[in-house]
Protein backbone atom coordinates (compact mmCIF):
# COMPACT_ATOMS: atom_id res chain seq x y z
CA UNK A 1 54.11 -12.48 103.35
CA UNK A 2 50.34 -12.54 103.25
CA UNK A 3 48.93 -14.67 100.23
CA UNK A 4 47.12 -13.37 97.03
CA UNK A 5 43.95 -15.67 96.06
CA UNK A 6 43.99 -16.34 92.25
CA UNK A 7 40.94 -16.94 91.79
CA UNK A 8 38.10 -15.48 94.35
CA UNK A 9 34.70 -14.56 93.57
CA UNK A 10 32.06 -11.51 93.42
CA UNK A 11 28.04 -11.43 94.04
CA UNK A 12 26.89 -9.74 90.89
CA UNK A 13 24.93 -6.46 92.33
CA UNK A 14 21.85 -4.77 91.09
CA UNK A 15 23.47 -3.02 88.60
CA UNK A 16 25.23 -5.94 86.70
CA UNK A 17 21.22 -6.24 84.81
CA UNK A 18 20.13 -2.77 85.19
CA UNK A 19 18.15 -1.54 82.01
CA UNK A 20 18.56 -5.22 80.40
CA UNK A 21 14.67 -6.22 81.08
CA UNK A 22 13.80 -3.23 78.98
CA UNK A 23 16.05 -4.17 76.42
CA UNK A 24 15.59 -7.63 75.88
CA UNK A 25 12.58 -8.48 77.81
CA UNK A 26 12.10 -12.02 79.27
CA UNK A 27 15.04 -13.74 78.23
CA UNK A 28 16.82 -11.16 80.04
CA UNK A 29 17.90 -11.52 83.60
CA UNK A 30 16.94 -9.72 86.38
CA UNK A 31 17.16 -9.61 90.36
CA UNK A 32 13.65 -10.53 91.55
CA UNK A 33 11.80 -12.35 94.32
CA UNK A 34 10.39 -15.21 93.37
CA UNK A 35 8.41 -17.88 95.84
CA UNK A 36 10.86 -18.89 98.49
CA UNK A 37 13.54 -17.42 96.63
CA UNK A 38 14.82 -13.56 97.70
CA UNK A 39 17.24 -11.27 95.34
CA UNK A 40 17.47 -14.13 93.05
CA UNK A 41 19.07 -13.67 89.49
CA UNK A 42 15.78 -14.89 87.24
CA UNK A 43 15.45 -15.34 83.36
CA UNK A 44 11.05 -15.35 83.05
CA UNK A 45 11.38 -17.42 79.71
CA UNK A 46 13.36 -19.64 81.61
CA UNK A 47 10.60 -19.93 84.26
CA UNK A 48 10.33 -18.39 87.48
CA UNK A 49 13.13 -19.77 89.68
CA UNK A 50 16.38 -17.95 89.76
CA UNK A 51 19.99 -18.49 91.26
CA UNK A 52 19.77 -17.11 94.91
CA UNK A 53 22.53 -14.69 95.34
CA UNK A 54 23.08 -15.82 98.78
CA UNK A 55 23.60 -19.10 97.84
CA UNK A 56 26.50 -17.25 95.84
CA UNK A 57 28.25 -16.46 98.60
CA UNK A 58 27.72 -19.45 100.82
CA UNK A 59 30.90 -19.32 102.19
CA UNK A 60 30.61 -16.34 103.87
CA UNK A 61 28.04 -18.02 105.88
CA UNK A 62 30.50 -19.76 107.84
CA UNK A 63 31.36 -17.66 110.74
CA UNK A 64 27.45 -16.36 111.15
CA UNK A 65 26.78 -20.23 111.99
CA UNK A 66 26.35 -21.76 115.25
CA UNK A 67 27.55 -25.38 113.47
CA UNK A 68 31.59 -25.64 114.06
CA UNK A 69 33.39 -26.10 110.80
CA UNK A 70 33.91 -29.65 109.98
CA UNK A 71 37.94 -30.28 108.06
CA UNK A 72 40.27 -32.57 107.18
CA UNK A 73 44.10 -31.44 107.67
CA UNK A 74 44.84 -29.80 104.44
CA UNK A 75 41.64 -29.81 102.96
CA UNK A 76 38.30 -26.65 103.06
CA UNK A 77 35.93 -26.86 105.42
CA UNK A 78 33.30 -29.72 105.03
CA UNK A 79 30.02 -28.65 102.19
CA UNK A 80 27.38 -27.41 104.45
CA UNK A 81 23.88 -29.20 104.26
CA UNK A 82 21.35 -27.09 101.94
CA UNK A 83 18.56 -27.85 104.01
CA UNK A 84 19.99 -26.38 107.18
CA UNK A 85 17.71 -24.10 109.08
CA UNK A 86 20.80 -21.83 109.49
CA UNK A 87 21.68 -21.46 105.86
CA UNK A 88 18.56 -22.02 104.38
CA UNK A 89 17.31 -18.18 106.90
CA UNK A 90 20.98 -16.76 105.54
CA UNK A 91 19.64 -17.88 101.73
CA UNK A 92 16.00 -15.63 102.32
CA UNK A 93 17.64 -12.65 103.65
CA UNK A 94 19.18 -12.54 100.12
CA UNK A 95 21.86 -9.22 99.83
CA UNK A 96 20.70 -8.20 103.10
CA UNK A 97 21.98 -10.89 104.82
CA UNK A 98 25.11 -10.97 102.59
CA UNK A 99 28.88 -9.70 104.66
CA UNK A 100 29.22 -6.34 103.68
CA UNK A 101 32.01 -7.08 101.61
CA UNK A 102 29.73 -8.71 99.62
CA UNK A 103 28.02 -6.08 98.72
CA UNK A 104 30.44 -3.17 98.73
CA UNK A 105 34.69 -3.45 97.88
CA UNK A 106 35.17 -0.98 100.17
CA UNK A 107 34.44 -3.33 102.96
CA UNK A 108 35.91 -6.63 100.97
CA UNK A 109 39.03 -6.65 102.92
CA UNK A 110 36.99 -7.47 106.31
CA UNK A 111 36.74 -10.61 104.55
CA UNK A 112 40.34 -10.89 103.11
CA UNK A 113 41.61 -9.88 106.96
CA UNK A 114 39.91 -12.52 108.67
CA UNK A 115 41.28 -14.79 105.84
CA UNK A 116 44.92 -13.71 106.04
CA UNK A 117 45.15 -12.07 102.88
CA UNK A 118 46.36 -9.44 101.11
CA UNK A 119 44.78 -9.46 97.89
CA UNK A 120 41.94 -11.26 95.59
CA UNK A 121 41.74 -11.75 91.59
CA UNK A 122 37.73 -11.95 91.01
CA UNK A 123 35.86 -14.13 88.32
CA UNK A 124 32.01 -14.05 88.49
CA UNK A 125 29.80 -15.04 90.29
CA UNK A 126 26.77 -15.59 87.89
CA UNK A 127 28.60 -18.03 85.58
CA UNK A 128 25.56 -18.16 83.31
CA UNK A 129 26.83 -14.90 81.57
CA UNK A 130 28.97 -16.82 79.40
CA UNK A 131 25.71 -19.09 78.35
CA UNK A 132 23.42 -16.80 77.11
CA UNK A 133 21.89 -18.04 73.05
CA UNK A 134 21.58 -14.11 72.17
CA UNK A 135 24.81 -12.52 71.38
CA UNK A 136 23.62 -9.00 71.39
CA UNK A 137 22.33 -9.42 75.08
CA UNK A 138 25.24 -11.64 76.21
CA UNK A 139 27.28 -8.73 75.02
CA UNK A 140 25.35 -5.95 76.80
CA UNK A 141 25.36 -8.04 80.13
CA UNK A 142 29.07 -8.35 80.21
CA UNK A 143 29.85 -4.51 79.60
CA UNK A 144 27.28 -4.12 82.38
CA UNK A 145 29.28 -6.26 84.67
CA UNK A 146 32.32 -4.94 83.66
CA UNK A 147 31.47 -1.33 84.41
CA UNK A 148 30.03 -2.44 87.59
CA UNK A 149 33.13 -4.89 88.89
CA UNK A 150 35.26 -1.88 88.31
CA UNK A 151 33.45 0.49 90.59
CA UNK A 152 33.21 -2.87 93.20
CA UNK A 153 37.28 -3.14 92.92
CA UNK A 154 38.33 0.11 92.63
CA UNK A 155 36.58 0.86 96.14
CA UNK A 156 38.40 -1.76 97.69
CA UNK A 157 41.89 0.84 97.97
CA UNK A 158 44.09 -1.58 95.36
CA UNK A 159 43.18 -4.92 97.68
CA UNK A 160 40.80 -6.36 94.71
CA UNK A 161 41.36 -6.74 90.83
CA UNK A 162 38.93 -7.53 88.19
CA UNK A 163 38.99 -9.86 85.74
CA UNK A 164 36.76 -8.35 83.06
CA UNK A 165 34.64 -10.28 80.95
CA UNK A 166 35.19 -10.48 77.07
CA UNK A 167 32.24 -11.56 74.69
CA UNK A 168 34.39 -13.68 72.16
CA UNK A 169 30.54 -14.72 71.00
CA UNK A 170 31.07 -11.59 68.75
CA UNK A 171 34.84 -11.19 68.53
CA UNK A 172 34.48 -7.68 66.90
CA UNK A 173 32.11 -6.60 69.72
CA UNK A 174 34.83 -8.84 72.00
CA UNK A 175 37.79 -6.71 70.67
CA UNK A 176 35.97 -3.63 71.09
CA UNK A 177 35.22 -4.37 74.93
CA UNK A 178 38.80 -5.75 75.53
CA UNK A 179 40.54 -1.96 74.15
CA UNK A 180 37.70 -0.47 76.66
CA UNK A 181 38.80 -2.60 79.87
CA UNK A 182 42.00 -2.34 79.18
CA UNK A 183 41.97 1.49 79.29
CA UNK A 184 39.96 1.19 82.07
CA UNK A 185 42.97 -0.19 84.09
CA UNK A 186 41.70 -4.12 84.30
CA UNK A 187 45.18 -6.53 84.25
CA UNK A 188 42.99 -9.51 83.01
CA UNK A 189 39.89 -10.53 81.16
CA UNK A 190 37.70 -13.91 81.52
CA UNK A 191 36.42 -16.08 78.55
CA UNK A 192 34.55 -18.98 78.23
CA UNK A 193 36.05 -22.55 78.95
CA UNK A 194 34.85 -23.78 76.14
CA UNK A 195 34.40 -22.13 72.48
CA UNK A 196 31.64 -20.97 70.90
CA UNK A 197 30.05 -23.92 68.84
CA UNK A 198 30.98 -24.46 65.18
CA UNK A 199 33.95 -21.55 65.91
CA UNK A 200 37.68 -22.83 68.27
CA UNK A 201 39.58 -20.75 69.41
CA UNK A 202 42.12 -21.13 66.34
CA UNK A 203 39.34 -20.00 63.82
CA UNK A 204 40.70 -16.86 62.29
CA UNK A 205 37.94 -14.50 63.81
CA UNK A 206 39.17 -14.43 67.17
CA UNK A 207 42.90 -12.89 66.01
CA UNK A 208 42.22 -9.50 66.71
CA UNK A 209 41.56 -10.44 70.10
CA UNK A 210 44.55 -12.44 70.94
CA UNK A 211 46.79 -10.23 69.65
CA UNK A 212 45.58 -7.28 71.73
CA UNK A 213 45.81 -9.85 74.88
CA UNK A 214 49.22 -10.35 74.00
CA UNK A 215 50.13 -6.69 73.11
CA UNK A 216 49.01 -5.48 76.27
CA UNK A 217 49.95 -8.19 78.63
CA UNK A 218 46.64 -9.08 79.40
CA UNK A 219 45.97 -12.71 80.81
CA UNK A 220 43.33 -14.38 78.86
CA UNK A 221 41.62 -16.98 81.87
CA UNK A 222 39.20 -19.57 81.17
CA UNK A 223 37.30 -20.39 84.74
CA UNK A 224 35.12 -24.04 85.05
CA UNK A 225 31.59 -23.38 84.69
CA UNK A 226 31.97 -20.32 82.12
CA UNK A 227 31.16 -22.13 78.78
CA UNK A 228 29.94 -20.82 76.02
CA UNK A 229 25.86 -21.56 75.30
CA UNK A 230 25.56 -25.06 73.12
CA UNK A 231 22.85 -25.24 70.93
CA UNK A 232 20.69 -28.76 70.83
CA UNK A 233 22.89 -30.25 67.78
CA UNK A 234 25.87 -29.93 69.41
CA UNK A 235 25.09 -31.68 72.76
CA UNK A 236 25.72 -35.31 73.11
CA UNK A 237 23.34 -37.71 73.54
CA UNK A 238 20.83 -37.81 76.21
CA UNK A 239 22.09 -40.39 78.87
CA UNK A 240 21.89 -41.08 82.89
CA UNK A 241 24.13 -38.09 84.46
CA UNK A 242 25.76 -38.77 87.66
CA UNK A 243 26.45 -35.96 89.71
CA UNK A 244 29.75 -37.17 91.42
CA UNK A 245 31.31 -38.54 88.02
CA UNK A 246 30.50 -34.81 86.61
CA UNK A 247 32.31 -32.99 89.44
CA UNK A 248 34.91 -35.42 89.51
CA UNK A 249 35.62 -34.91 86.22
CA UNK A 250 35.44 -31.05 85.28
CA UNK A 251 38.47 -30.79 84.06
CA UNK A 252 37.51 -32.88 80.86
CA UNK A 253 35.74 -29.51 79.71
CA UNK A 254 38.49 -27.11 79.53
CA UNK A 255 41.08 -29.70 78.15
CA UNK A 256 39.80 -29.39 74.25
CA UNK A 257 39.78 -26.21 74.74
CA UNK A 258 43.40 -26.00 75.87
CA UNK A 259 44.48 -28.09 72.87
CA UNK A 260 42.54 -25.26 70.45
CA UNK A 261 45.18 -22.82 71.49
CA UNK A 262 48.05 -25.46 72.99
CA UNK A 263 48.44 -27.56 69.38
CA UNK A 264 46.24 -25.95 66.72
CA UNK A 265 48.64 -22.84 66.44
CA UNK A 266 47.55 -19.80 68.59
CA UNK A 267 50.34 -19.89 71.04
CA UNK A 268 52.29 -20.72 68.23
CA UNK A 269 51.47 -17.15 66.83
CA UNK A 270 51.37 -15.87 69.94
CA UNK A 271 54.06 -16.76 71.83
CA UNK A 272 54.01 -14.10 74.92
CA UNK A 273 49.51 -14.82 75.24
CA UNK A 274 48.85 -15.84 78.52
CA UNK A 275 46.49 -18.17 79.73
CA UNK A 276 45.40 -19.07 82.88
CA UNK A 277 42.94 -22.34 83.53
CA UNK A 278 41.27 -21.13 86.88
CA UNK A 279 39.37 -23.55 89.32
CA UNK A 280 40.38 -26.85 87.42
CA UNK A 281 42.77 -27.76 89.89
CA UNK A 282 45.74 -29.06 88.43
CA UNK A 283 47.03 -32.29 89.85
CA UNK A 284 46.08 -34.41 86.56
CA UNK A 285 47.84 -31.94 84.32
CA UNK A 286 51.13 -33.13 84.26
CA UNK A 287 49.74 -36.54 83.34
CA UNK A 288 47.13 -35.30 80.49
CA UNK A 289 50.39 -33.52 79.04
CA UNK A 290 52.16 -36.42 78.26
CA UNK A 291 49.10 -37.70 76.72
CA UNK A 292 48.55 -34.58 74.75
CA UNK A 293 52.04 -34.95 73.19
CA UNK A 294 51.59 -38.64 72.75
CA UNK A 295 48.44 -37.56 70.52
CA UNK A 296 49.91 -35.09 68.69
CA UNK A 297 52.82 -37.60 68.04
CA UNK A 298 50.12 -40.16 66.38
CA UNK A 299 48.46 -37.27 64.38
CA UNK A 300 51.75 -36.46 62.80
CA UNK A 301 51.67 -39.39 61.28
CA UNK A 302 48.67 -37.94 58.94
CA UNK A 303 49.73 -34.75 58.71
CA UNK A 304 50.78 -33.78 55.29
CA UNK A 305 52.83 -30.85 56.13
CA UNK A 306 55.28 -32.18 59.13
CA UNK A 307 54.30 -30.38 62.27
CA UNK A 308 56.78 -26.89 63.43
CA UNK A 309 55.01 -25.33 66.73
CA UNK A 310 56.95 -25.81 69.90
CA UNK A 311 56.19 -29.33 72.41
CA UNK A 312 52.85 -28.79 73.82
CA UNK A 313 54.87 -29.05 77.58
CA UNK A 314 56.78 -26.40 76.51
CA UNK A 315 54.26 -23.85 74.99
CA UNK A 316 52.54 -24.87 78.79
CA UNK A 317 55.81 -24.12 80.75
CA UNK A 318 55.95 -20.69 78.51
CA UNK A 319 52.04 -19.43 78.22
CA UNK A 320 50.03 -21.06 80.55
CA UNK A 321 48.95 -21.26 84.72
CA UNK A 322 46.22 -23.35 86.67
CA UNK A 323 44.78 -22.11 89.89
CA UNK A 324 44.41 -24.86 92.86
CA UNK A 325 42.76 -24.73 96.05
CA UNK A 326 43.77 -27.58 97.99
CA UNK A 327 45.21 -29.98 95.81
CA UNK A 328 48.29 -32.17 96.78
CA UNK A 329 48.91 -34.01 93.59
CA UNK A 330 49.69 -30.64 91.87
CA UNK A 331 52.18 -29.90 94.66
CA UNK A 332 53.25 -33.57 94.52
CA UNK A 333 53.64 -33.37 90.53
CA UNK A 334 54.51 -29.02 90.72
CA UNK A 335 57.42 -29.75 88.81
CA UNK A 336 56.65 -31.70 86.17
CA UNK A 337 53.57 -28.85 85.80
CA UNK A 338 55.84 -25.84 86.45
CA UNK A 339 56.34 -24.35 89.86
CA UNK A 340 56.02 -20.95 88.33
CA UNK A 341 52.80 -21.78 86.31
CA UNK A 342 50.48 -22.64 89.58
CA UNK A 343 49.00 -19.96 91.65
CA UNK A 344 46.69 -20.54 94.81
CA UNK A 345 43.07 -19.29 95.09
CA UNK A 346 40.70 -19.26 98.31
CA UNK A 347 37.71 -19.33 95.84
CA UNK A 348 35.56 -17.04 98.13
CA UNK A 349 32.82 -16.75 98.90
CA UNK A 350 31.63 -20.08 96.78
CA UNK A 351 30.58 -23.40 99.05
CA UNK A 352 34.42 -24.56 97.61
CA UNK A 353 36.05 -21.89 99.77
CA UNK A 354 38.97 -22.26 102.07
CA UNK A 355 37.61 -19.19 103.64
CA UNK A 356 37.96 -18.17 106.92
CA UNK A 357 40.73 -20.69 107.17
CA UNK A 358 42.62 -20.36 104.43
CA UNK A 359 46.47 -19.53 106.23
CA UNK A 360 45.90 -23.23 108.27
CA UNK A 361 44.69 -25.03 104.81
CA UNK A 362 47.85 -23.70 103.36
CA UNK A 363 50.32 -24.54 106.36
CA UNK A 364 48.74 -28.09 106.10
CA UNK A 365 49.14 -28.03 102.70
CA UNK A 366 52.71 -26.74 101.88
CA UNK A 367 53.98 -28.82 104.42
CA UNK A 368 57.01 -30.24 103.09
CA UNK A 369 57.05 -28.24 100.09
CA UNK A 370 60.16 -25.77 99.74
CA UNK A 371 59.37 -22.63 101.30
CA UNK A 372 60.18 -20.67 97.84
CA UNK A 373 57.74 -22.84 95.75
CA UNK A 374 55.30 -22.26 98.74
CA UNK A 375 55.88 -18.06 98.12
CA UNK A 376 55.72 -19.00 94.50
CA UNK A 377 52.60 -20.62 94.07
CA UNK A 378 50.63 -18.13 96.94
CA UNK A 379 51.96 -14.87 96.08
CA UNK A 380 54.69 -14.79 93.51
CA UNK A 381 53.40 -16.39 90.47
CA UNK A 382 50.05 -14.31 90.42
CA UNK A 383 52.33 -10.98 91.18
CA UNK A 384 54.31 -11.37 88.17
CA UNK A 385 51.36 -12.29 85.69
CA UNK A 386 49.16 -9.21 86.42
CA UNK A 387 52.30 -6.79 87.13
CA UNK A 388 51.36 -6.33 90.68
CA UNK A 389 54.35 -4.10 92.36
């Protein structure tokens, strides 16, 4: 049975920011030229470089190359240079260079078919939509995408699924675009990783929207790079960044976030919400659980009222997944996590990508691992969430 990526990716068309310039003038994006830079997604009051939309879809780059793919056994291909001629004439061809299924979900499963797939879940591509200071345009960008990833899915014949996005920024406008998708046929919705500052997830606002989530069956799914916009009083301290400790350690963004809904009583409300933490990975979770309930252990201590809601393992177990690429400690820890709470993604076309080689990554992989977890984890798991029959 072919395998169904999780968590996959689209390149945000023209349409996604049609009529927003007019709107909301320079802090609004667009798809411009700009110096070196073709079709790149540019906000002018952020100054004139953009986010290439090539660069996007980087992966796809792969089998236009002369360079042979570089991998380790069980691992994506090797991160392409930046600076290589190749890539670099792929990045100022911008869409025009782009696979067609890129560009158009009617031709998307060219893609999936040289990947050995059958279907794709699809988060964003321009993250940034999540981050934008001014609600009322955040919100009108994200029922512009939403319109427009339908049209890109639908086309594809049932082989793609969107995974709208909901504004929580204003959770009545959020509620009011989560009953639209809904009845538009979408089987999940995307939110950002991290709350809006000064409002978690357990503040009373947002309970309109969970309960609809949970009403409908409708996966709530929180992807790394999606955070909200944090204004200057809320970010730490200027200090020295390093750029391998920050990858290294993504997952330290999401995990507060869990904990809003995990220990500070949404899943306790709402018991059948589900949650999905997409593109973390997953092989510290099992670990970070146990200190999780060791924390909530030394805050009962405080606590005047003694503490009801479920184990945080368990409400996990019950109400939440993580999508993995190619990660063997979450195989090697799967059941301490939950076999039936991890689901695979190919995270095309982003440089992260086990695209085009996805089926050997995943023999590699799985090797060893139980041929049922294997079905579990690539096809089951993500079948069952989003009612695929």
């Amino acid at each position: 049975m072919k395998p169904i990526s999780a968590d996959s990716h689209v390149v945000e068309g023209r349409d996604v920011f049609t009529g927003l310039a007019e709107r909301f003038g320079d802090k609004a994006p667009r798809i411009m030229d700009v110096g070196d830079q073709v079709d790149a997604i540019v906000v002018p009051e952020r100054g004139m470089r953009g986010v290439s939309v090539a660069r996007m879809g980087m992966a796809s780059s792969r089998l236009a190359r002369n360079e042979p793919l570089g991998r380790k056994p069980g691992h994506k291909p090797d991160v392409a240079h930046m600076k290589d001629p190749e890539l670099v004439a792929l990045f100022n061809s911008g869409y025009a260079g782009m696979r067609k299924g890129l560009v158009d979900g009617a031709h998307r499963y060219e893609d999936q078919d040289v990947d050995g797939l059958a279907a794709e879940f699809l988060y964003p591509g321009f993250f940034a939509m999540f981050s934008f200071p001014d609600t009322e345009l955040l919100v009108a960008l994200q029922k512009n995408y939403n319109d427009w990833l339908h049209d890109y899915a639908t086309a594809s014949g049932g082989r793609l699924y969107g995974l709208a996005a909901i504004p929580v920024q204003d959770p009545a406008a959020a509620a009011e675009e989560l009953d639209r998708v809904i009845k538009l046929g979408f089987r999940g919705g995307c939110i950002p990783c991290t709350s809006p500052a000064g409002r978690p997830y357990f503040d009373e606002d947002y309970e309109p929207i969970w309960s609809l989530a949970e009403e409908a069956g409708f996966p709530l799914s929180m992807h790394v790079g999606c955070g909200s916009y944090v204004p200057p009083e809320y970010r730490p301290t200027k200090a020295r960044r390093d750029a391998i400790a920050d990858y290294a350690a993504t997952q330290h963004t999401v995990q507060g976030t869990i904990v809003e809904f995990l220990c500070r009583g949404v899943c306790e409300r709402h018991p059948n919400l589900k949650i999905v933490v997409a593109e973390f990975n997953a092989g510290w979770i099992a670990h970070w659980l146990d200190r999780v309930e060791q924390g909530l252990a030394r805050e009962r201590r405080n606590m005047d009222e003694p503490y009801t809601g479920a184990p945080p393992h368990e409400i996990w177990r019950r109400q939440f997944y993580a999508t993995i690429e190619d990660d063997r400690p979450a195989l090697a820890t799967r059941h301490l996590i939950g076999v039936e709470n991890l689901m695979w993604g190919s995270d095309y076309p982003h440089t992260d990508s086990t695209w085009p080689c996805s089926i050997d990554v995943l023999d590699e992989l799985f090797d060893g691992v139980a041929p049922e977890d294997r079905d579990r984890i690539t096809r089951t798991n993500v079948q069952e969430l989003y009612g695929l029959h």
